[in-house]
N, C-alpha and C. Protein backbone atom coordinates (compact mmCIF):
# COMPACT_ATOMS: atom_id res chain seq x y z
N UNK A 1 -8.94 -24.16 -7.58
CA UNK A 1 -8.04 -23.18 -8.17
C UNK A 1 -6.61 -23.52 -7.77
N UNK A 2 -5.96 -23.32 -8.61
CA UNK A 2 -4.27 -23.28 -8.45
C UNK A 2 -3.63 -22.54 -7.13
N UNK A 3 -2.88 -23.22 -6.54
CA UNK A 3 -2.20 -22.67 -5.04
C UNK A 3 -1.21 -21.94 -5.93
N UNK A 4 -1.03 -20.27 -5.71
CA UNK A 4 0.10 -19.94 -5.75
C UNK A 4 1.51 -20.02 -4.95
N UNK A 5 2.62 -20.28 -5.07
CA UNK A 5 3.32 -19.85 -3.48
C UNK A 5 4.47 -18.90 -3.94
N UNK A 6 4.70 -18.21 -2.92
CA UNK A 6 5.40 -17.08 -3.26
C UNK A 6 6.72 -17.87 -3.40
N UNK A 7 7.55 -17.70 -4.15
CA UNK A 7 9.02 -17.88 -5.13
C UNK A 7 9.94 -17.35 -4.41
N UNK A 8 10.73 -18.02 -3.66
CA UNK A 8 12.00 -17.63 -2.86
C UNK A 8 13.21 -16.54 -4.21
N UNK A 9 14.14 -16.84 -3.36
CA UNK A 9 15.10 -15.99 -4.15
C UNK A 9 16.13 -16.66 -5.23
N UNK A 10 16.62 -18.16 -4.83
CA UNK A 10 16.78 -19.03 -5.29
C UNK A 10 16.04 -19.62 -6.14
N UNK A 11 14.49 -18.98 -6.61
CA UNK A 11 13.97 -19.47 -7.44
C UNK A 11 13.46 -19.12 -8.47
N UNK A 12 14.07 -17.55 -9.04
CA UNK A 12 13.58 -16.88 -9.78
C UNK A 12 15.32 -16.51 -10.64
N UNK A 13 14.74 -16.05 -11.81
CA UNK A 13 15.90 -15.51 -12.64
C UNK A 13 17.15 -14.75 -11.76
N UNK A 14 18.02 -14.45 -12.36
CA UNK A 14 19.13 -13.73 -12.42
C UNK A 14 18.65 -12.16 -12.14
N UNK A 15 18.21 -11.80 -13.05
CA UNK A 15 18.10 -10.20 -12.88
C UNK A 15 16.60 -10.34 -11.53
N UNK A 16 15.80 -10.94 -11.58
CA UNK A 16 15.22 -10.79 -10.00
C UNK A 16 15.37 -11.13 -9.02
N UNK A 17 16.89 -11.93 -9.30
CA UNK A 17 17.53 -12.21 -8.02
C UNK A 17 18.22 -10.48 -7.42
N UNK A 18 18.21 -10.09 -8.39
CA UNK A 18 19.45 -8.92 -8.35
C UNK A 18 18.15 -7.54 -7.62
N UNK A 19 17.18 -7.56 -8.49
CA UNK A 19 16.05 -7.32 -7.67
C UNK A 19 15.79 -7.27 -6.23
N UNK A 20 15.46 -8.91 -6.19
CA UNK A 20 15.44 -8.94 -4.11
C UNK A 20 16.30 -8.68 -3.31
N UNK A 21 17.18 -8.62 -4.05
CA UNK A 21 18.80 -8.01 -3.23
C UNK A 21 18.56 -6.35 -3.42
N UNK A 22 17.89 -5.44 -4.14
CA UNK A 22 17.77 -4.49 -3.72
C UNK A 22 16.65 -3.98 -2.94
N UNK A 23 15.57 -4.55 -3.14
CA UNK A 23 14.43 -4.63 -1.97
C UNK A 23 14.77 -4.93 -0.70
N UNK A 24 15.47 -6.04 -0.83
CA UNK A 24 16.07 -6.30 0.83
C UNK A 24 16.84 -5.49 1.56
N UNK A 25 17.29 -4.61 0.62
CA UNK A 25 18.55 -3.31 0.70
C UNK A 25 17.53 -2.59 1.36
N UNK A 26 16.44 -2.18 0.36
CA UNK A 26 15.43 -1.20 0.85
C UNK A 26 14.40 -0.89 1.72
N UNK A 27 13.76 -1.92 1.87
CA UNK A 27 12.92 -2.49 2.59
C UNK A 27 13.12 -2.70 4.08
N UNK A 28 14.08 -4.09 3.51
CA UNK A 28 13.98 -4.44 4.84
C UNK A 28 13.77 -5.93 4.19
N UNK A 29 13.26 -6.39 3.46
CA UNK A 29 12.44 -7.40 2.79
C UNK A 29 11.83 -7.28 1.64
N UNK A 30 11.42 -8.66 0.79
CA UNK A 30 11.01 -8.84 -0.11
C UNK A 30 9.42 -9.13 0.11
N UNK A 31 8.56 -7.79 -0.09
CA UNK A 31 6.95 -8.15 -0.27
C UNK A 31 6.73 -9.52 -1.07
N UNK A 32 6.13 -9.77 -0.70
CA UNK A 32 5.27 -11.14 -1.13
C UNK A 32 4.48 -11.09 -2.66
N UNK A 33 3.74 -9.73 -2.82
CA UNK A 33 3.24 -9.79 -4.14
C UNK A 33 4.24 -9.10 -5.21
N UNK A 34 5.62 -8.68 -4.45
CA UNK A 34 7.05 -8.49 -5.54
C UNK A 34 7.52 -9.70 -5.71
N UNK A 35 7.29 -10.47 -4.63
CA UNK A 35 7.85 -11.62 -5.66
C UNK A 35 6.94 -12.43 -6.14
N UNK A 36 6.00 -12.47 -6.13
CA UNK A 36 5.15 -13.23 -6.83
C UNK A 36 5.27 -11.77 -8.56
N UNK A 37 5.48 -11.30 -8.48
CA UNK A 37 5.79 -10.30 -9.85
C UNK A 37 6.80 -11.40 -10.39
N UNK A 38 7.75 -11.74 -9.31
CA UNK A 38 9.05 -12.48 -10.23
C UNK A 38 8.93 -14.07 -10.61
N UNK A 39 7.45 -14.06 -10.17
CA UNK A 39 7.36 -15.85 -11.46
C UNK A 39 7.37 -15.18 -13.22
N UNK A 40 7.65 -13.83 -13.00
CA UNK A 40 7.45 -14.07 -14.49
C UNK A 40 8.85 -13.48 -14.07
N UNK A 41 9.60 -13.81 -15.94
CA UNK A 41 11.05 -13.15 -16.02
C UNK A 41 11.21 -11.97 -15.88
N UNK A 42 10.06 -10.81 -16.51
CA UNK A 42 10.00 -9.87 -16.72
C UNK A 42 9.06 -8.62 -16.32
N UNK A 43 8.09 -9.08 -15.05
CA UNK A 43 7.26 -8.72 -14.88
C UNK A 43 7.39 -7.66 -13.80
N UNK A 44 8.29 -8.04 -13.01
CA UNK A 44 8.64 -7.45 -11.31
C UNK A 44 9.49 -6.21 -11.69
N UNK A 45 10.20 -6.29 -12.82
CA UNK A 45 11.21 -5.39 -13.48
C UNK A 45 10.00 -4.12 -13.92
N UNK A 46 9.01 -4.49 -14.86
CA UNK A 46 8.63 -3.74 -15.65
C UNK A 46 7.48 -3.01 -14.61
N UNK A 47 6.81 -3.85 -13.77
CA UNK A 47 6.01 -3.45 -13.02
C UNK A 47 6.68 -1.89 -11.72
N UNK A 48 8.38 -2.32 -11.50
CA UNK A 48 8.81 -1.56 -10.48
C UNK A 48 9.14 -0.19 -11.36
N UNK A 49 9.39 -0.45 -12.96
CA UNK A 49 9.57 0.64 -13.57
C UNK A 49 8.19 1.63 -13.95
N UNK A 50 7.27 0.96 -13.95
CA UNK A 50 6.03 1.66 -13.84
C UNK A 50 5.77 2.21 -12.33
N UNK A 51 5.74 1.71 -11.82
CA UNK A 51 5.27 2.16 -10.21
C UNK A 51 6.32 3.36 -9.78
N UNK A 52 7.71 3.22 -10.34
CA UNK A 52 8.63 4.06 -9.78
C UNK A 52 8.55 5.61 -10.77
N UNK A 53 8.23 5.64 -11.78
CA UNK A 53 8.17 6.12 -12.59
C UNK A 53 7.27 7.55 -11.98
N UNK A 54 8.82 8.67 -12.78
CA UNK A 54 8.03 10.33 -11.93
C UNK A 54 6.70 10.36 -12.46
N UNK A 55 6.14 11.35 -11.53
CA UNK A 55 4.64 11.46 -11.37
C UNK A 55 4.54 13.21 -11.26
N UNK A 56 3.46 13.68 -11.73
CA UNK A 56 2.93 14.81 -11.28
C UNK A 56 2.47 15.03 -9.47
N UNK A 57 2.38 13.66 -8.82
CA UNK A 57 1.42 13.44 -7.76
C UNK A 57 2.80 13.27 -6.91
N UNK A 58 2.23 14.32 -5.71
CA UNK A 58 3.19 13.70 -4.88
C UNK A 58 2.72 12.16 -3.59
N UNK A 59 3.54 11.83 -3.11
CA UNK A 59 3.79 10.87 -2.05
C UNK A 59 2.40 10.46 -1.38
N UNK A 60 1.68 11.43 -0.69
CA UNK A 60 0.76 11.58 0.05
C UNK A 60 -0.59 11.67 -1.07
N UNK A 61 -0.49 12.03 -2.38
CA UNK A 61 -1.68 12.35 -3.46
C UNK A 61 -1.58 10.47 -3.36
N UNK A 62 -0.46 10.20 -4.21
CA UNK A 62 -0.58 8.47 -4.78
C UNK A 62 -0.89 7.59 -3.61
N UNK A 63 -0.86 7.74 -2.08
CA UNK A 63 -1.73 7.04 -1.23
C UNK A 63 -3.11 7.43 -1.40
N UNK A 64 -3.66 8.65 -1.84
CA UNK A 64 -4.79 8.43 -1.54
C UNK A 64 -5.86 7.83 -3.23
N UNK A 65 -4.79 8.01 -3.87
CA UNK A 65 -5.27 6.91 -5.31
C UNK A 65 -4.91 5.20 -4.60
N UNK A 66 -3.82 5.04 -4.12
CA UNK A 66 -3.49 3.26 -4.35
C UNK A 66 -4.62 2.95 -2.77
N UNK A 67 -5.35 3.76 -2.12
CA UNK A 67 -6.05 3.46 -1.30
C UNK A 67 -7.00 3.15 -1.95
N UNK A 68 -8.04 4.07 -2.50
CA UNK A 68 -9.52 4.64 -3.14
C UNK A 68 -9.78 3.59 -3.79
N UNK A 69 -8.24 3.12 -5.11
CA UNK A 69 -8.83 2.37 -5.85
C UNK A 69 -8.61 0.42 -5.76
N UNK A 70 -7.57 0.44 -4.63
CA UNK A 70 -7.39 -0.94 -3.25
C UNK A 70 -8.82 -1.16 -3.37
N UNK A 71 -9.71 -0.12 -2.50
CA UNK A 71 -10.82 -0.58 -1.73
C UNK A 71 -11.90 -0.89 -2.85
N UNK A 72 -11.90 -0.20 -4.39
CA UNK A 72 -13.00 -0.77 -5.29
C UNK A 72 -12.64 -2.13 -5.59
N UNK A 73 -11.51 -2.43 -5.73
CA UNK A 73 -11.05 -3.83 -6.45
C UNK A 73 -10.82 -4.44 -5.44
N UNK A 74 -11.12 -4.70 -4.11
CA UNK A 74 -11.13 -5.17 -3.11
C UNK A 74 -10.00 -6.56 -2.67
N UNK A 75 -9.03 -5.60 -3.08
CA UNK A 75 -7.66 -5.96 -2.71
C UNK A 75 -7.02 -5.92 -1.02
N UNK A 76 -6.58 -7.09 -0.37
CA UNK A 76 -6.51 -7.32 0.95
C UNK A 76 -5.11 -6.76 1.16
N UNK A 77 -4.34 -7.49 -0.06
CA UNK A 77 -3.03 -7.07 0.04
C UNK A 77 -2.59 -5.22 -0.05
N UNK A 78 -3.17 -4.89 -0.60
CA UNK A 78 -2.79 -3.23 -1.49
C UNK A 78 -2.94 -2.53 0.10
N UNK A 79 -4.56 -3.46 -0.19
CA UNK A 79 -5.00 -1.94 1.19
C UNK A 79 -4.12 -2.35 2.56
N UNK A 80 -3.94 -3.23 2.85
CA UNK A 80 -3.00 -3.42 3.89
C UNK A 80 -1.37 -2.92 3.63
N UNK A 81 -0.57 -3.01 2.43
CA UNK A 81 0.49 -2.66 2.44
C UNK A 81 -0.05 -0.65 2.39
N UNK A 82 -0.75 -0.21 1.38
CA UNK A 82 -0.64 0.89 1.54
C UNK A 82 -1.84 1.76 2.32
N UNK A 83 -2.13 0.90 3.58
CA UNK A 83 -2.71 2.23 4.83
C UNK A 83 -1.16 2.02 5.53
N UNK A 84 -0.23 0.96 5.70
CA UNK A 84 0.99 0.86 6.16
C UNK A 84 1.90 2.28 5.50
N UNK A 85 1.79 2.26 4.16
CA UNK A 85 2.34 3.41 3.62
C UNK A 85 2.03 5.22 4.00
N UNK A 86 0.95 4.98 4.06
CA UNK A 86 0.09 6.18 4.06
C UNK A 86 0.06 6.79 5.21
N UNK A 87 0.36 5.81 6.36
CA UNK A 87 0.65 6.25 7.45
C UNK A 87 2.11 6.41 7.80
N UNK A 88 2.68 6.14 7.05
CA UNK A 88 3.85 6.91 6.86
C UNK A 88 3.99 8.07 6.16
N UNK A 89 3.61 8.25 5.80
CA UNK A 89 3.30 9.49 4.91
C UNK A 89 2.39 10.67 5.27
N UNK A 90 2.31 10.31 6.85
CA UNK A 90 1.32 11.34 7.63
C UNK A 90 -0.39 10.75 7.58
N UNK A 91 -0.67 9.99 7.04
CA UNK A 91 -2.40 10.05 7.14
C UNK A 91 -2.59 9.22 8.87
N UNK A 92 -3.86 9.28 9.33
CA UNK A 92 -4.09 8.89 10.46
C UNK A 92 -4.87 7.52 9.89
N UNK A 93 -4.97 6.76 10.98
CA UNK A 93 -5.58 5.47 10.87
C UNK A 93 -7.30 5.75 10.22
N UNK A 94 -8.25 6.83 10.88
CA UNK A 94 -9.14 7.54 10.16
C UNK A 94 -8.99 7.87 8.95
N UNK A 95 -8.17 8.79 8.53
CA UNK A 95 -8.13 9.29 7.26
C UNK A 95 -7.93 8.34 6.10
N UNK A 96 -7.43 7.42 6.63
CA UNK A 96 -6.61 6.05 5.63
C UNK A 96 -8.29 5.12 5.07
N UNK A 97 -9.20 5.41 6.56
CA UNK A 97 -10.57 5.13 6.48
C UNK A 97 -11.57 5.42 5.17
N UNK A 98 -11.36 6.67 5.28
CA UNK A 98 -11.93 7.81 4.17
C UNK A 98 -11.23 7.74 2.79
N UNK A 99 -10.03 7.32 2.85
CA UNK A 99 -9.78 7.30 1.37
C UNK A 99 -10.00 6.28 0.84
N UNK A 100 -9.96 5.44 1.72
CA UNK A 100 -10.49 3.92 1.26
C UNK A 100 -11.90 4.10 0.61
N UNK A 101 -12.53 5.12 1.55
CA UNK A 101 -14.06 5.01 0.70
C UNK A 101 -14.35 6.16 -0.19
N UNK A 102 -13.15 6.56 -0.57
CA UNK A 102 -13.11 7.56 -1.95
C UNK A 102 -13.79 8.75 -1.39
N UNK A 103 -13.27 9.53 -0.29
CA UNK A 103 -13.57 10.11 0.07
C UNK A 103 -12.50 11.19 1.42
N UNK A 104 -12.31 12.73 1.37
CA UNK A 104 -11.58 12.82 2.31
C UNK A 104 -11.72 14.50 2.77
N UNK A 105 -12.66 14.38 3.98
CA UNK A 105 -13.47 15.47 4.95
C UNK A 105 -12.37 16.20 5.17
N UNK A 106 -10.97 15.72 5.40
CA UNK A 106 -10.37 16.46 6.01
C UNK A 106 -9.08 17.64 5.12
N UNK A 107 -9.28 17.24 3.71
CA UNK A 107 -8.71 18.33 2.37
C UNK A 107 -9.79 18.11 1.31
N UNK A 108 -9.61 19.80 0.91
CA UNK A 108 -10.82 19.57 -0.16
C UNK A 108 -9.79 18.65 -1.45
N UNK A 109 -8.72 19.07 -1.73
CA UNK A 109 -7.45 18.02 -2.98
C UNK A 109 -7.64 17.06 -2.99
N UNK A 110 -7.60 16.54 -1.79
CA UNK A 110 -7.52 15.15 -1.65
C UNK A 110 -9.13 14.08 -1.54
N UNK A 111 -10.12 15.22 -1.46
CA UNK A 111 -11.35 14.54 -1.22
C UNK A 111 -11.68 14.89 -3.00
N UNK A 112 -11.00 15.08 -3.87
CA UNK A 112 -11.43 15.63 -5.36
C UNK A 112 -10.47 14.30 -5.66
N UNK A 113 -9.04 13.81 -5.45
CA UNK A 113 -8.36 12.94 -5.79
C UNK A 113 -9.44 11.62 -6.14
N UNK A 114 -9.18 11.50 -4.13
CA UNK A 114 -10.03 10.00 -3.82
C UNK A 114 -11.24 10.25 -4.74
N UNK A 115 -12.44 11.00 -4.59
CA UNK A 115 -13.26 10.56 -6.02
C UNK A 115 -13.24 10.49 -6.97
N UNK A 116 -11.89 11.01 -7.42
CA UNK A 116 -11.96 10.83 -9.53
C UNK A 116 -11.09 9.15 -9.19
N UNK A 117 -10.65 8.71 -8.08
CA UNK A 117 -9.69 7.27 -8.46
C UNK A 117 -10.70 6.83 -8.22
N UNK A 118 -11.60 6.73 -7.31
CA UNK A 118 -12.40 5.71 -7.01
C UNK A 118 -13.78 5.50 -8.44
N UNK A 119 -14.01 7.04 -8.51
CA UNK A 119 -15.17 6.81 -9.86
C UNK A 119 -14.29 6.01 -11.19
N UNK A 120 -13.28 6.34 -11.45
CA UNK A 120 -12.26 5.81 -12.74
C UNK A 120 -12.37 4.31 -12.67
N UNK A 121 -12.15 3.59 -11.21
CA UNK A 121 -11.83 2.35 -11.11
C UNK A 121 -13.16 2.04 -10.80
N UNK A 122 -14.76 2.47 -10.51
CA UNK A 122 -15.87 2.13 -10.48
C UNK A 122 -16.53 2.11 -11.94
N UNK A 123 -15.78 2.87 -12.86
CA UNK A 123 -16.32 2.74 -13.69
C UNK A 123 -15.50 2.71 -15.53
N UNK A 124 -14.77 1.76 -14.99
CA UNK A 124 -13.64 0.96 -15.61
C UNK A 124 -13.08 2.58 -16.68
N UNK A 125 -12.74 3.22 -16.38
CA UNK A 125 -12.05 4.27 -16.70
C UNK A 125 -12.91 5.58 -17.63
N UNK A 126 -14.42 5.17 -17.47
CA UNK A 126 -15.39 6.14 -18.13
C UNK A 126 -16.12 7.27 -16.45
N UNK A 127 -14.97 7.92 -16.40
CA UNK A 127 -15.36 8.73 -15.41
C UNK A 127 -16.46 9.77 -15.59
N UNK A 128 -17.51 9.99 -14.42
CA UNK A 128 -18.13 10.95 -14.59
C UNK A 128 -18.00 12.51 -14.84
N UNK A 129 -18.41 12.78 -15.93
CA UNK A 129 -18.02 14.47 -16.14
C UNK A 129 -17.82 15.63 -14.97
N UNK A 130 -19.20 15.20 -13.71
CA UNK A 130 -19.11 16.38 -12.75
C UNK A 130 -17.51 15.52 -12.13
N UNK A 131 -17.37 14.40 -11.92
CA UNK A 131 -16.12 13.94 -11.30
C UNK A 131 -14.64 15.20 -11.72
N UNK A 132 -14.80 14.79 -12.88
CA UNK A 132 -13.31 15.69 -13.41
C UNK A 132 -13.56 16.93 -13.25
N UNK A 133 -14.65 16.94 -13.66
CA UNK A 133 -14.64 18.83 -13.00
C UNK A 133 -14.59 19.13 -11.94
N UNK A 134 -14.66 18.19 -10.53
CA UNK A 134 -14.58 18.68 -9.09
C UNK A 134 -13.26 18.83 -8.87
N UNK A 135 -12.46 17.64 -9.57
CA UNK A 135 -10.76 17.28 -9.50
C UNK A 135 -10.26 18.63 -10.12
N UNK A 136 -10.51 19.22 -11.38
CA UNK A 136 -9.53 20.19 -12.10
C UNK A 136 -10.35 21.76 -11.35
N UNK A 137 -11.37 21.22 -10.42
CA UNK A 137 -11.74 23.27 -9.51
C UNK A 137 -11.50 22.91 -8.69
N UNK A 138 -10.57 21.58 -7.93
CA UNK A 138 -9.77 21.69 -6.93
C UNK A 138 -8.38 21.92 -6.83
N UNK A 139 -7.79 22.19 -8.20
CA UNK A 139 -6.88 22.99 -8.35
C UNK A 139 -5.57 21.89 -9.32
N UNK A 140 -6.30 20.79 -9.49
CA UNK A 140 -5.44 19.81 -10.52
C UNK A 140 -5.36 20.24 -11.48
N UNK A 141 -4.63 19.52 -12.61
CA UNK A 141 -4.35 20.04 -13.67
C UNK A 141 -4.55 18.71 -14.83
N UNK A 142 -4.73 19.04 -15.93
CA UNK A 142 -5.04 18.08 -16.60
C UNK A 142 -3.36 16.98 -16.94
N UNK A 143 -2.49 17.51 -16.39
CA UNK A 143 -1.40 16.42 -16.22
C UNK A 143 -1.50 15.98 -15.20
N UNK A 144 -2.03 16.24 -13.92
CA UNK A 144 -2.85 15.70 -12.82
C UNK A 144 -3.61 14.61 -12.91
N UNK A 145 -4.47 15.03 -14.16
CA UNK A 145 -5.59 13.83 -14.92
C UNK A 145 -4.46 12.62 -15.29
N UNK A 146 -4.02 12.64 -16.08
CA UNK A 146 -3.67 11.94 -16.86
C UNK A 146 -2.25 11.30 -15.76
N UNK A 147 -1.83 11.41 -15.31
CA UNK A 147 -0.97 10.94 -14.20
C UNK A 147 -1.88 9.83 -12.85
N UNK A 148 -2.74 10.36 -12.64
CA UNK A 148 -3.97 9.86 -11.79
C UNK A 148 -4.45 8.54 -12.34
N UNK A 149 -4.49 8.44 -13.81
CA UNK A 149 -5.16 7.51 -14.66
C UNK A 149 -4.14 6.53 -14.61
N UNK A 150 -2.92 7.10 -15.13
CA UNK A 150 -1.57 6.14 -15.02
C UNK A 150 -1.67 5.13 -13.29
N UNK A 151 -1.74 5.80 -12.30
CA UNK A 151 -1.50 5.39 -11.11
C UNK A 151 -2.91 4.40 -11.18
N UNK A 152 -4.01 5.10 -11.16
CA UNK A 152 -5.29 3.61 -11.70
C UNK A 152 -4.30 2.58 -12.16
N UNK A 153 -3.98 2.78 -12.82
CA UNK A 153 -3.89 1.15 -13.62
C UNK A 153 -2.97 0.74 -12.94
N UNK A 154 -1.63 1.17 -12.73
CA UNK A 154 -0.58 0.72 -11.91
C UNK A 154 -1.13 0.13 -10.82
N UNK A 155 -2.10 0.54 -10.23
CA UNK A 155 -2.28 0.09 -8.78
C UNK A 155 -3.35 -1.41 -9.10
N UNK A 156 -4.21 -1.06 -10.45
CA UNK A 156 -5.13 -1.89 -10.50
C UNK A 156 -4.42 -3.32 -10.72
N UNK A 157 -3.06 -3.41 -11.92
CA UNK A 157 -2.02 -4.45 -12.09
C UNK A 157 -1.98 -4.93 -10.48
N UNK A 158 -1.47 -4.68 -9.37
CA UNK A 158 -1.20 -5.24 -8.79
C UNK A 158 -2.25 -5.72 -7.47
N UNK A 159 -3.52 -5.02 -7.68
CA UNK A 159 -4.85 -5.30 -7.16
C UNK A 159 -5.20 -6.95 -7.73
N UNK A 160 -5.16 -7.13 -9.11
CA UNK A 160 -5.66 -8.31 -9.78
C UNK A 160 -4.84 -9.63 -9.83
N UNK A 161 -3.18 -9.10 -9.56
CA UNK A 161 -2.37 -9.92 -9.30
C UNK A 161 -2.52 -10.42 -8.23
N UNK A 162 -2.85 -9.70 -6.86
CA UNK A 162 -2.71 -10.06 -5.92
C UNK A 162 -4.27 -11.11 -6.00
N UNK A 163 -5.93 -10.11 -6.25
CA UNK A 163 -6.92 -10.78 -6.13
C UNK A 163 -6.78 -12.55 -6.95
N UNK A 164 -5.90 -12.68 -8.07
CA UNK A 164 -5.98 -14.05 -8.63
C UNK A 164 -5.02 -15.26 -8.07
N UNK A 165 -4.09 -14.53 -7.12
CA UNK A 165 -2.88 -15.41 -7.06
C UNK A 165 -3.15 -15.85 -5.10
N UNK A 166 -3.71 -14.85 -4.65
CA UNK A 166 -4.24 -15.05 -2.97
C UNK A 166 -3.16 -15.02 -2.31
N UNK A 167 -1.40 -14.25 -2.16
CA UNK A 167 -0.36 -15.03 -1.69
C UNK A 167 -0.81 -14.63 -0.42
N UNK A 168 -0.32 -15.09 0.29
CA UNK A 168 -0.06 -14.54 2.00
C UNK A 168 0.31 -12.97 2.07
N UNK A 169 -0.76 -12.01 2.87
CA UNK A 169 -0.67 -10.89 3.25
C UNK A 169 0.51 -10.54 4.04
N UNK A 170 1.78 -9.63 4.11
CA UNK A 170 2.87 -9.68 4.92
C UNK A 170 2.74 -8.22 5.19
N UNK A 171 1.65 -7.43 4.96
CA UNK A 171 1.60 -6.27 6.16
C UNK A 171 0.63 -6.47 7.19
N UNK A 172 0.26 -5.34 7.93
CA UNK A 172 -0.49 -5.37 9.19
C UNK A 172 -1.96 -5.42 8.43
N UNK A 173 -2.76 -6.75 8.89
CA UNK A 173 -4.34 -6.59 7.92
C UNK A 173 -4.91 -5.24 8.29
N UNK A 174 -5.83 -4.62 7.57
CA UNK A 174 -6.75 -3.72 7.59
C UNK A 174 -8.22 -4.04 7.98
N UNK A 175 -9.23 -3.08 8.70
CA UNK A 175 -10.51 -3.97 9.00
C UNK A 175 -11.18 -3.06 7.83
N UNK A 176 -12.43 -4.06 7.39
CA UNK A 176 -13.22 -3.66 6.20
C UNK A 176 -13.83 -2.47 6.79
N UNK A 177 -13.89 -1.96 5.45
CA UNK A 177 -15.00 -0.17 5.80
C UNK A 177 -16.20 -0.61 6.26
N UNK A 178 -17.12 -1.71 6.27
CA UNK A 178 -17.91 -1.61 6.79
C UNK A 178 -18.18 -2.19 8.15
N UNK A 179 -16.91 -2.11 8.98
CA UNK A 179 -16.75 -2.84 10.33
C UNK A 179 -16.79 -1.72 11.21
C-alpha cells in the first residue's frame, strides 16, 4: 500500500497554508490528519466547515458521538485525539471508556446518545427503532436526531481518512476496550 506522509506547510496550497497558520494560532499546532485533509485543495477547508458547523449538541454530547462512533470504525487517530478532547470537556479517563463502547452508566442522555451513534455507525445508518426511541424518551429531540446523524458522518469522514492513509498518531494513544 501507498506510504502516506503528512504535507508540511510549504507544501500545500495557499488558502491551507492560511489554514495552518490558524490552527497553529489555535492549537498550538497542526494535527496530522488536518493536514493530511490538505493534500487535497479543498478538502481541509470543507471538512473544518462541516465539523465547525452549529449543532443542536453541545461540546460534551459531540464527544460522546466522535467517541462511540471512533471506536466502531476503529479509528486510532479519532479515539486518541478525542478521549484528549473529552477530557477536556470534563469526562474521566473511565467515562471516555464507556463511550467508546457506546455506552454511559453514569447519564441516562448520554448513555441514549452513545447508543443511537454507535447503533447508526454499526449499522451503516439503518438504526434500530427501540434505539431512537430510547434517544427521543431521553429527552432529545428529533433535531437532536438529525444533528447526531450529521456528526456520524462528520466523524466517520475523518475515521476513514485517517483508517486509509495510517499518518502518525500526534495525540496521547488510547488502550483498546478490550485491555
Amino acid at each position: 500500500m501507498a506510504t502516506f506522509n503528512v504535507p508540511q506547510r510549504s507544501e500545500v496550497n495557499e488558502v491551507n497554508q492560511g489554514i495552518f497558520d490558524n490552527l497553529e494560532k489555535q492549537l498550538g499546532f497542526v494535527p496530522n490528519l488536518y493536514a493530511t485533509y490538505a493534500l487535497s485543495n479543498n478538502a481541509l477547508n470543507n471538512y473544518l466547515s462541516l465539523s465547525g458547523a452549529k449543532t443542536s449538541l453541545n461540546n460534551k454530547e459531540k464527544e460522546v458521538v466522535n467517541l462511540a462512533v471512533s471506536e466502531v470504525n476503529g479509528c486510532d487517530y479519532c479515539l486518541a485525539a478525542h478521549t484528549a478532547i473529552a477530557q477536556m470537556n470534563g469526562f474521566t479517563q473511565e467515562q471516555t471508556l464507556e463511550l467508546r463502547a457506546g455506552k454511559a452508566s453514569f447519564q441516562t442522555s448520554y448513555n441514549a446518545l452513545a447508543g443511537l451513534a454507535k447503533n447508526i455507525t454499526e449499522n451503516r445508518g439503518r438504526a434500530d427503532k427501540a434505539v431512537v426511541d430510547s434517544f427521543l424518551a431521553a429527552g432529545y429531540t428529533q433535531e437532536n436526531l438529525v444533528d447526531t446523524i450529521v456528526l456520524v458522518g462528520d466523524k466517520t469522514i475523518s475515521n476513514y481518512l485517517h483508517n486509509t492513509t495510517q499518518v502518525p498518531v500526534d495525540f496521547p494513544a488510547v488502550q483498546p476496550l478490550n485491555a
